[in-house]
PDB file of N, CA and C in Angstrom:
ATOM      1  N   UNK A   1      56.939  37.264 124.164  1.00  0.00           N
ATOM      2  CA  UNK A   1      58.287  36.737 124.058  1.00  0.00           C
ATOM      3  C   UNK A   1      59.325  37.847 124.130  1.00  0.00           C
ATOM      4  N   UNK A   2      59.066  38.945 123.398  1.00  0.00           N
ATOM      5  CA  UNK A   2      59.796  40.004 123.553  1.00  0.00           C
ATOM      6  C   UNK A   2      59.885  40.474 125.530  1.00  0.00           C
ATOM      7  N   UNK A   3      59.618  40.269 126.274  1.00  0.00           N
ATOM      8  CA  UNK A   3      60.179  40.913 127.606  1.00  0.00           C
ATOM      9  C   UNK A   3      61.064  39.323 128.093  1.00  0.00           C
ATOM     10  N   UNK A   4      60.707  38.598 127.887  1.00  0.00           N
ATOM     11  CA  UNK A   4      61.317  37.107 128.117  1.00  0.00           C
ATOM     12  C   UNK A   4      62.822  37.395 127.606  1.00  0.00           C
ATOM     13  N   UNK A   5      63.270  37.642 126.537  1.00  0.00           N
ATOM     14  CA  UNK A   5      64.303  37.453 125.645  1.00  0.00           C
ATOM     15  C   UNK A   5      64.949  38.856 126.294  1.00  0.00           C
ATOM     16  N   UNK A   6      64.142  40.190 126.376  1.00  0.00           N
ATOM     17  CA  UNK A   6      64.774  41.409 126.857  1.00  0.00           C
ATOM     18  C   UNK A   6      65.331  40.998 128.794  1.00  0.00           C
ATOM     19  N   UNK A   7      64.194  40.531 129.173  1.00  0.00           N
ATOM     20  CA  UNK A   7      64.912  40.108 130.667  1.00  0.00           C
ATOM     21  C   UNK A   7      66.025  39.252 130.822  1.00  0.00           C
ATOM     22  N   UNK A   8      66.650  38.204 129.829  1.00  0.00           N
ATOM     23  CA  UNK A   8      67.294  37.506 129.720  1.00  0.00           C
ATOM     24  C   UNK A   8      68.678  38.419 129.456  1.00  0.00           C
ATOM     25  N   UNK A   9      68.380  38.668 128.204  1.00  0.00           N
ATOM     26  CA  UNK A   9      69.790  39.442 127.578  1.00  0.00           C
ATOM     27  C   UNK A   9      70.494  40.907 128.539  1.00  0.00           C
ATOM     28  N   UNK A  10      69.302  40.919 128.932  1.00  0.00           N
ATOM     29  CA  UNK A  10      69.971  42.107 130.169  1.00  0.00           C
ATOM     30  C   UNK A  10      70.697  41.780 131.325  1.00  0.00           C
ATOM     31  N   UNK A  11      70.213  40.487 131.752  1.00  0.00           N
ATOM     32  CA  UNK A  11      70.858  39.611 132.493  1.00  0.00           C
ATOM     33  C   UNK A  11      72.837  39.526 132.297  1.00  0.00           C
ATOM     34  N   UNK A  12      72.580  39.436 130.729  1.00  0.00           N
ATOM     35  CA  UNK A  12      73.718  38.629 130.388  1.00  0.00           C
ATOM     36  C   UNK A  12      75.376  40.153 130.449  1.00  0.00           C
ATOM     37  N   UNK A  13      74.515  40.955 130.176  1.00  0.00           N
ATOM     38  CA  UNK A  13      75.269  42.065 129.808  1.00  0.00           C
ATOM     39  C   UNK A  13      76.159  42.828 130.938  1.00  0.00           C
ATOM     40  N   UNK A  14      76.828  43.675 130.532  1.00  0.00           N
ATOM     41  CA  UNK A  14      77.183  44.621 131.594  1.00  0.00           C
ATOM     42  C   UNK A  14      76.365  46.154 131.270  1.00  0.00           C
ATOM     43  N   UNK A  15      76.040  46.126 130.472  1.00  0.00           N
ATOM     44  CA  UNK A  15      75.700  47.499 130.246  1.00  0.00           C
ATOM     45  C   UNK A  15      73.734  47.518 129.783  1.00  0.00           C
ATOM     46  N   UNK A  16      72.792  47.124 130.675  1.00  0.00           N
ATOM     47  CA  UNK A  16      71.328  46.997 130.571  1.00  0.00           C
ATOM     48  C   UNK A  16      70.872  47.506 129.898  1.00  0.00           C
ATOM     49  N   UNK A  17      70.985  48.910 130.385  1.00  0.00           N
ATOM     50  CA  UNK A  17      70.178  50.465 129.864  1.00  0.00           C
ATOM     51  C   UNK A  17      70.801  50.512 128.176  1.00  0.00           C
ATOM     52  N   UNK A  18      71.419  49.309 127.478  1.00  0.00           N
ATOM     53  CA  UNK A  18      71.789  50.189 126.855  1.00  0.00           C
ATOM     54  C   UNK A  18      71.035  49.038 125.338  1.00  0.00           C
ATOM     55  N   UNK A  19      70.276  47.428 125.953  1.00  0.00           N
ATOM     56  CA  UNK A  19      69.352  47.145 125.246  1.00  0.00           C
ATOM     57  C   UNK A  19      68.144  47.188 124.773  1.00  0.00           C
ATOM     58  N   UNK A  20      67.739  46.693 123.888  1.00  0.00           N
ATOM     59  CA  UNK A  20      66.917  47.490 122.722  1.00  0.00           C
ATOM     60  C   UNK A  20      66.278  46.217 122.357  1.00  0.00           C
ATOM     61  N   UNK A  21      64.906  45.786 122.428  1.00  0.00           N
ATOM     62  CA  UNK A  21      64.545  44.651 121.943  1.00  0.00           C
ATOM     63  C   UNK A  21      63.024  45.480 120.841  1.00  0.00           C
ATOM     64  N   UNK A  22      63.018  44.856 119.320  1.00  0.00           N
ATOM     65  CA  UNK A  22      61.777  45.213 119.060  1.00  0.00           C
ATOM     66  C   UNK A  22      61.176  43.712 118.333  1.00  0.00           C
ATOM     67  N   UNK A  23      59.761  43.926 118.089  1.00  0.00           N
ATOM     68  CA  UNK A  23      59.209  42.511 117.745  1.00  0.00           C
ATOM     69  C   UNK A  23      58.734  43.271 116.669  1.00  0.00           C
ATOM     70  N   UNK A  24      59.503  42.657 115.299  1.00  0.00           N
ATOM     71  CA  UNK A  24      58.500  42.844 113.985  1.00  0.00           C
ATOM     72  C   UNK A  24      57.887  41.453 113.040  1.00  0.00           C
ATOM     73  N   UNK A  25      56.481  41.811 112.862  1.00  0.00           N
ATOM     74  CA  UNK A  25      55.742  40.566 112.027  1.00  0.00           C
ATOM     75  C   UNK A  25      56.348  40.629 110.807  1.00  0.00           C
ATOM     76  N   UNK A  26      56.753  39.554 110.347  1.00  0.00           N
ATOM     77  CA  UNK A  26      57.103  39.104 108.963  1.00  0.00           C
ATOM     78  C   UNK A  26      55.864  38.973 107.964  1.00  0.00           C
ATOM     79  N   UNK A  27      56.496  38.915 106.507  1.00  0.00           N
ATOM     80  CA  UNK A  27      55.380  38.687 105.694  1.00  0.00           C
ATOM     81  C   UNK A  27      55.318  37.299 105.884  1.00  0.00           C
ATOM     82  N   UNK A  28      55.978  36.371 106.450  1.00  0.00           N
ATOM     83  CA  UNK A  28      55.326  34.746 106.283  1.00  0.00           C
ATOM     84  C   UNK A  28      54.727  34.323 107.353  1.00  0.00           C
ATOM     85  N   UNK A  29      54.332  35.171 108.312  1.00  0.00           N
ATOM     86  CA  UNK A  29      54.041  35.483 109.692  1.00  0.00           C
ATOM     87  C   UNK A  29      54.897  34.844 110.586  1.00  0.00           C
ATOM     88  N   UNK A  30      55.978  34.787 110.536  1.00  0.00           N
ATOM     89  CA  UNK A  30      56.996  34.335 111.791  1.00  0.00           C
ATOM     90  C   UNK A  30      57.240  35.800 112.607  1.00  0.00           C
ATOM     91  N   UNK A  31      57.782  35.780 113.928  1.00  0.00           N
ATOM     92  CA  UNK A  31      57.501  37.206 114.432  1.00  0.00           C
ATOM     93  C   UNK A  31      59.074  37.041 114.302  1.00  0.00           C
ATOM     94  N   UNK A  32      59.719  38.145 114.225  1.00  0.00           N
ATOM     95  CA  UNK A  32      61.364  38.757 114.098  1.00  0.00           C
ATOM     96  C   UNK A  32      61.684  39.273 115.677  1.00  0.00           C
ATOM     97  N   UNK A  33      62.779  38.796 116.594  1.00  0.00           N
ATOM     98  CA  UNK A  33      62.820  39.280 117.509  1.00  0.00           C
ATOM     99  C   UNK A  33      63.990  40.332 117.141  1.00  0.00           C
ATOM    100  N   UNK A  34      64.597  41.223 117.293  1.00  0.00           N
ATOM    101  CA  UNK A  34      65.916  42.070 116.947  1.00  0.00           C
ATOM    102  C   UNK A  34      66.231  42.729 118.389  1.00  0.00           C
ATOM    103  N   UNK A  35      67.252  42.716 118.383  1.00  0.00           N
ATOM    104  CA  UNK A  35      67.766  42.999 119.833  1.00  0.00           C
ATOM    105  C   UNK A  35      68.826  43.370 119.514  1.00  0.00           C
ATOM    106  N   UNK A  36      69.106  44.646 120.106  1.00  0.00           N
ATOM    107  CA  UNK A  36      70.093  45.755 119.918  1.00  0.00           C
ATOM    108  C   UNK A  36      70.983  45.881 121.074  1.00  0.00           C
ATOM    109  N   UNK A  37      72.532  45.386 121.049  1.00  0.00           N
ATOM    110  CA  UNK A  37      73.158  45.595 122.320  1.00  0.00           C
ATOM    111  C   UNK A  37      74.247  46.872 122.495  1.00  0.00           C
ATOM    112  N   UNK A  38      75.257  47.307 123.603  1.00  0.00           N
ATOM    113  CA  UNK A  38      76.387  47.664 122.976  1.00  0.00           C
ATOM    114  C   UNK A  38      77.288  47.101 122.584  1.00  0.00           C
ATOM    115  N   UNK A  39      78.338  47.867 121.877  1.00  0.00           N
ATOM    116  CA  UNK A  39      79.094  47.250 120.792  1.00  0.00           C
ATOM    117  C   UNK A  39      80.436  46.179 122.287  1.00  0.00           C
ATOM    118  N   UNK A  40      80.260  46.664 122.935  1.00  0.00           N
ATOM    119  CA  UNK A  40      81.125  45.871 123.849  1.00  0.00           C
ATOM    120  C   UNK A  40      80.472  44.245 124.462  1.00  0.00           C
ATOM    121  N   UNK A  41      78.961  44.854 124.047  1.00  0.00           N
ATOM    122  CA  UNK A  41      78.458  43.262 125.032  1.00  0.00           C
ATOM    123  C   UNK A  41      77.781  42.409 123.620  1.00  0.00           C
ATOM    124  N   UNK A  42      78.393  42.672 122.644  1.00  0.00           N
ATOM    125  CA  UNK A  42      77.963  42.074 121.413  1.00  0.00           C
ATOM    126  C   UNK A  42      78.446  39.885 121.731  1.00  0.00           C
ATOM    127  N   UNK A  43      79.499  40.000 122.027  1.00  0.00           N
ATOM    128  CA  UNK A  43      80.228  39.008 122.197  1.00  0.00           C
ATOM    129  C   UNK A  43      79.787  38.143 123.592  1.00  0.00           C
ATOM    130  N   UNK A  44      79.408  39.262 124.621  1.00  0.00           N
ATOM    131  CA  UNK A  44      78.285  38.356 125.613  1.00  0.00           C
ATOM    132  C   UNK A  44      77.154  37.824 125.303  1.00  0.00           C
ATOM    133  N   UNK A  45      76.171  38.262 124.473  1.00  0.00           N
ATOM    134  CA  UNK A  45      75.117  37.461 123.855  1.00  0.00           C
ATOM    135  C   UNK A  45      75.102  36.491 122.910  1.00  0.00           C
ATOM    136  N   UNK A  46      76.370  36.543 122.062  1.00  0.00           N
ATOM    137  CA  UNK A  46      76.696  35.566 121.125  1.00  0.00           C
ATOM    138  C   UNK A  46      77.076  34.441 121.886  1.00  0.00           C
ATOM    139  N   UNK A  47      78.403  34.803 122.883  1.00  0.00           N
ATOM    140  CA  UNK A  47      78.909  33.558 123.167  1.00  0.00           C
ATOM    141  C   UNK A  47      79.587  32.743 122.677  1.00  0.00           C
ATOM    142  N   UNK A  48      80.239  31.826 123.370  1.00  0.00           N
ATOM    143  CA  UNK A  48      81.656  31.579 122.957  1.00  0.00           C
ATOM    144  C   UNK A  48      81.027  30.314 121.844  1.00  0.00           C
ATOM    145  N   UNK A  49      81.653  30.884 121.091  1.00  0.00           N
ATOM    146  CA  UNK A  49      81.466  29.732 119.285  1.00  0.00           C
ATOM    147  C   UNK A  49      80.334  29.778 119.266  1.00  0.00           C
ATOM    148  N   UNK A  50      79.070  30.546 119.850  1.00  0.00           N
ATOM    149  CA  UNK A  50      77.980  31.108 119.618  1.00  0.00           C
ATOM    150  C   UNK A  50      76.826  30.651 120.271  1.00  0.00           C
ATOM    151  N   UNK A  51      77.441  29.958 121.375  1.00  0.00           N
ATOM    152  CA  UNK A  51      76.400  28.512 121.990  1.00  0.00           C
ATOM    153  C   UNK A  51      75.684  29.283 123.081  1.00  0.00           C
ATOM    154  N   UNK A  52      75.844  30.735 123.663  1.00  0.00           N
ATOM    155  CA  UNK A  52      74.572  31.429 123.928  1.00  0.00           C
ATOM    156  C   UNK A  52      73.492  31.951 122.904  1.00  0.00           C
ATOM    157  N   UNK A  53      73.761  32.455 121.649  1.00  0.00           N
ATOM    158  CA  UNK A  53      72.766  32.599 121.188  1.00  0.00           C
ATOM    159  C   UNK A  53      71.609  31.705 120.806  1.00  0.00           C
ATOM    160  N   UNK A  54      72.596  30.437 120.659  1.00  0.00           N
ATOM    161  CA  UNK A  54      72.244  29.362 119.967  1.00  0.00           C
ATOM    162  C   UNK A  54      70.984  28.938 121.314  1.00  0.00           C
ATOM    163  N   UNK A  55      71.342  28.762 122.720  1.00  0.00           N
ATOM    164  CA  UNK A  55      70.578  28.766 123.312  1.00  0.00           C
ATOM    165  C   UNK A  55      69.180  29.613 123.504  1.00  0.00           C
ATOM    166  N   UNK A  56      69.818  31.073 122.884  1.00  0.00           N
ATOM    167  CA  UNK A  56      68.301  31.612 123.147  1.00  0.00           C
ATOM    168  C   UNK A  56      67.455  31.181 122.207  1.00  0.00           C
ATOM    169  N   UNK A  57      67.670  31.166 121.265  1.00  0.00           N
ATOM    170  CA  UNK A  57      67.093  30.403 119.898  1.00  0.00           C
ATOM    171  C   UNK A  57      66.452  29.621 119.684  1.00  0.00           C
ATOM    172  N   UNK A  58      66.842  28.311 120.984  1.00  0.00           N
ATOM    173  CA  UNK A  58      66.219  27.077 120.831  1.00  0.00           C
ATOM    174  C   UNK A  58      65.000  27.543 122.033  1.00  0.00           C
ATOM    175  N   UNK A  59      65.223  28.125 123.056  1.00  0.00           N
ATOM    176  CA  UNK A  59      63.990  28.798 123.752  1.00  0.00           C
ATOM    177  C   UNK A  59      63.203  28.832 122.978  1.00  0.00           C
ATOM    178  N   UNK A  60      63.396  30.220 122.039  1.00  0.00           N
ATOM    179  CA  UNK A  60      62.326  30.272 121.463  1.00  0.00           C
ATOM    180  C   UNK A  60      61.797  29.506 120.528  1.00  0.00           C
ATOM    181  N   UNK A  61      62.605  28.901 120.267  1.00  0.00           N
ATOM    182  CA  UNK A  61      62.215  27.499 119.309  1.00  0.00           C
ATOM    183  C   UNK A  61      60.821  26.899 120.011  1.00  0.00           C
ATOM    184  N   UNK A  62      61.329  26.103 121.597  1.00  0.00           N
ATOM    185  CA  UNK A  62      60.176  25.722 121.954  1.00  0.00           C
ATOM    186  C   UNK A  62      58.881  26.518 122.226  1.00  0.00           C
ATOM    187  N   UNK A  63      59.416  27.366 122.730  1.00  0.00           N
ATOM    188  CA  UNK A  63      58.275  28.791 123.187  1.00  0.00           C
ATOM    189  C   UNK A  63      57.322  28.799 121.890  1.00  0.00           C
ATOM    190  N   UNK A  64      58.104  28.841 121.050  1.00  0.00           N
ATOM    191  CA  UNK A  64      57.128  28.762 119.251  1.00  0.00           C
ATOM    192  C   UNK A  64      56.076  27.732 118.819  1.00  0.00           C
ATOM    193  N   UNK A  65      56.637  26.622 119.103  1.00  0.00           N
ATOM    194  CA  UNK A  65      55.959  25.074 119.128  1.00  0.00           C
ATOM    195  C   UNK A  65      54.895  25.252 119.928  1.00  0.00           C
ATOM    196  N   UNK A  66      55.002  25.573 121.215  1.00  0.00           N
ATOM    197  CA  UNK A  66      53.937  25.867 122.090  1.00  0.00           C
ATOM    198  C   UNK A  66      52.986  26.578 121.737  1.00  0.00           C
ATOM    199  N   UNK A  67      53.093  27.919 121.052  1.00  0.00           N
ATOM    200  CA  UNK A  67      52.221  28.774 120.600  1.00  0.00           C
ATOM    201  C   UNK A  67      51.528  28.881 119.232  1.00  0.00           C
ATOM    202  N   UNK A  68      52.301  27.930 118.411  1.00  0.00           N
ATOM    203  CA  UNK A  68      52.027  27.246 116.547  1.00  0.00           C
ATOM    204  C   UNK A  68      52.180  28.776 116.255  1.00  0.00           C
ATOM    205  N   UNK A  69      54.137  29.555 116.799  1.00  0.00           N
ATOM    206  CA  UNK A  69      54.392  30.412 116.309  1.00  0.00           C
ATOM    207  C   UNK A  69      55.636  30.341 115.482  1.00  0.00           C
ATOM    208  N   UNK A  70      56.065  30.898 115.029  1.00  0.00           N
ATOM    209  CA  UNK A  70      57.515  30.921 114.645  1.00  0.00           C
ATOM    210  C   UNK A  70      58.368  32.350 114.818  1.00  0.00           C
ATOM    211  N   UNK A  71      59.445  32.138 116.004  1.00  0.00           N
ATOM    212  CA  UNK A  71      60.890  33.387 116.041  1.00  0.00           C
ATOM    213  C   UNK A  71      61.668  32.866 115.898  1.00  0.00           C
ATOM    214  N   UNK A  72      62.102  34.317 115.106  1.00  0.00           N
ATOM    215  CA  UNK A  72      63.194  34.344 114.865  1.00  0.00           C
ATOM    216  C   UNK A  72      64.202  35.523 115.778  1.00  0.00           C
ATOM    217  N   UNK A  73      65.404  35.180 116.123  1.00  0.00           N
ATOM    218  CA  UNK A  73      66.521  36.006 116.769  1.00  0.00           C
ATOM    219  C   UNK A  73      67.106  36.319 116.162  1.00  0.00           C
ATOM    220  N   UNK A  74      67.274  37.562 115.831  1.00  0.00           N
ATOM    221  CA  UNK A  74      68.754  38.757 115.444  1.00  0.00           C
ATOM    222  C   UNK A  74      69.241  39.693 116.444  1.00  0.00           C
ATOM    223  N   UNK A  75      70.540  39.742 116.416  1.00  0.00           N
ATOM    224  CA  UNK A  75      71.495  40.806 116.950  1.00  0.00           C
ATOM    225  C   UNK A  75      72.002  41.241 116.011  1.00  0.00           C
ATOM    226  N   UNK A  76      71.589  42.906 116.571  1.00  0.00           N
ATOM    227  CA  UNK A  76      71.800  44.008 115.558  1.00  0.00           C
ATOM    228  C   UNK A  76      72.744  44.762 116.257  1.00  0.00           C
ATOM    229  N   UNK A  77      73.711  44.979 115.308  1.00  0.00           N
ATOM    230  CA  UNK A  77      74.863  46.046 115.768  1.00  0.00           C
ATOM    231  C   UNK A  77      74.958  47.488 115.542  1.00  0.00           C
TER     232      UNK A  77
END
């Protein structure tokens, strides 16, 4: 899921080279996606009233169901 979510968000940006995706396991085993942008394309991945992130989210929502996984999305500043 992590190159899925990194190919996406790079997409979205102006500045590629400058994201950062890491996958950490939780203690309740849900996997943590964190994705690191620049401070200028913070507002391109969010989206307006937040309804891109919200979209990547529900991706992985299903992507999760499919796999009897659970992610989670953060953007880290």
């Amino acid at each position: 899921m992590k190159e899925a979510v990194e190919m996406i968000v790079k997409a979205l940006v102006n500045e590629p080279e400058a994201v950062e995706v890491r996958e950490v396991e939780s203690e309740r085993g849900a996997v943590m996606i964190e994705v690191r942008v620049a401070q200028t394309d913070v507002g391109k991945v969010i989206g307006r009233q937040g309804s891109t992130i919200r979209a990547l989210r529900s991706v992985l929502h299903a992507a999760g169901l499919k796999r009897n996984r659970r992610f989670v999305l953060d953007i880290l500043e």
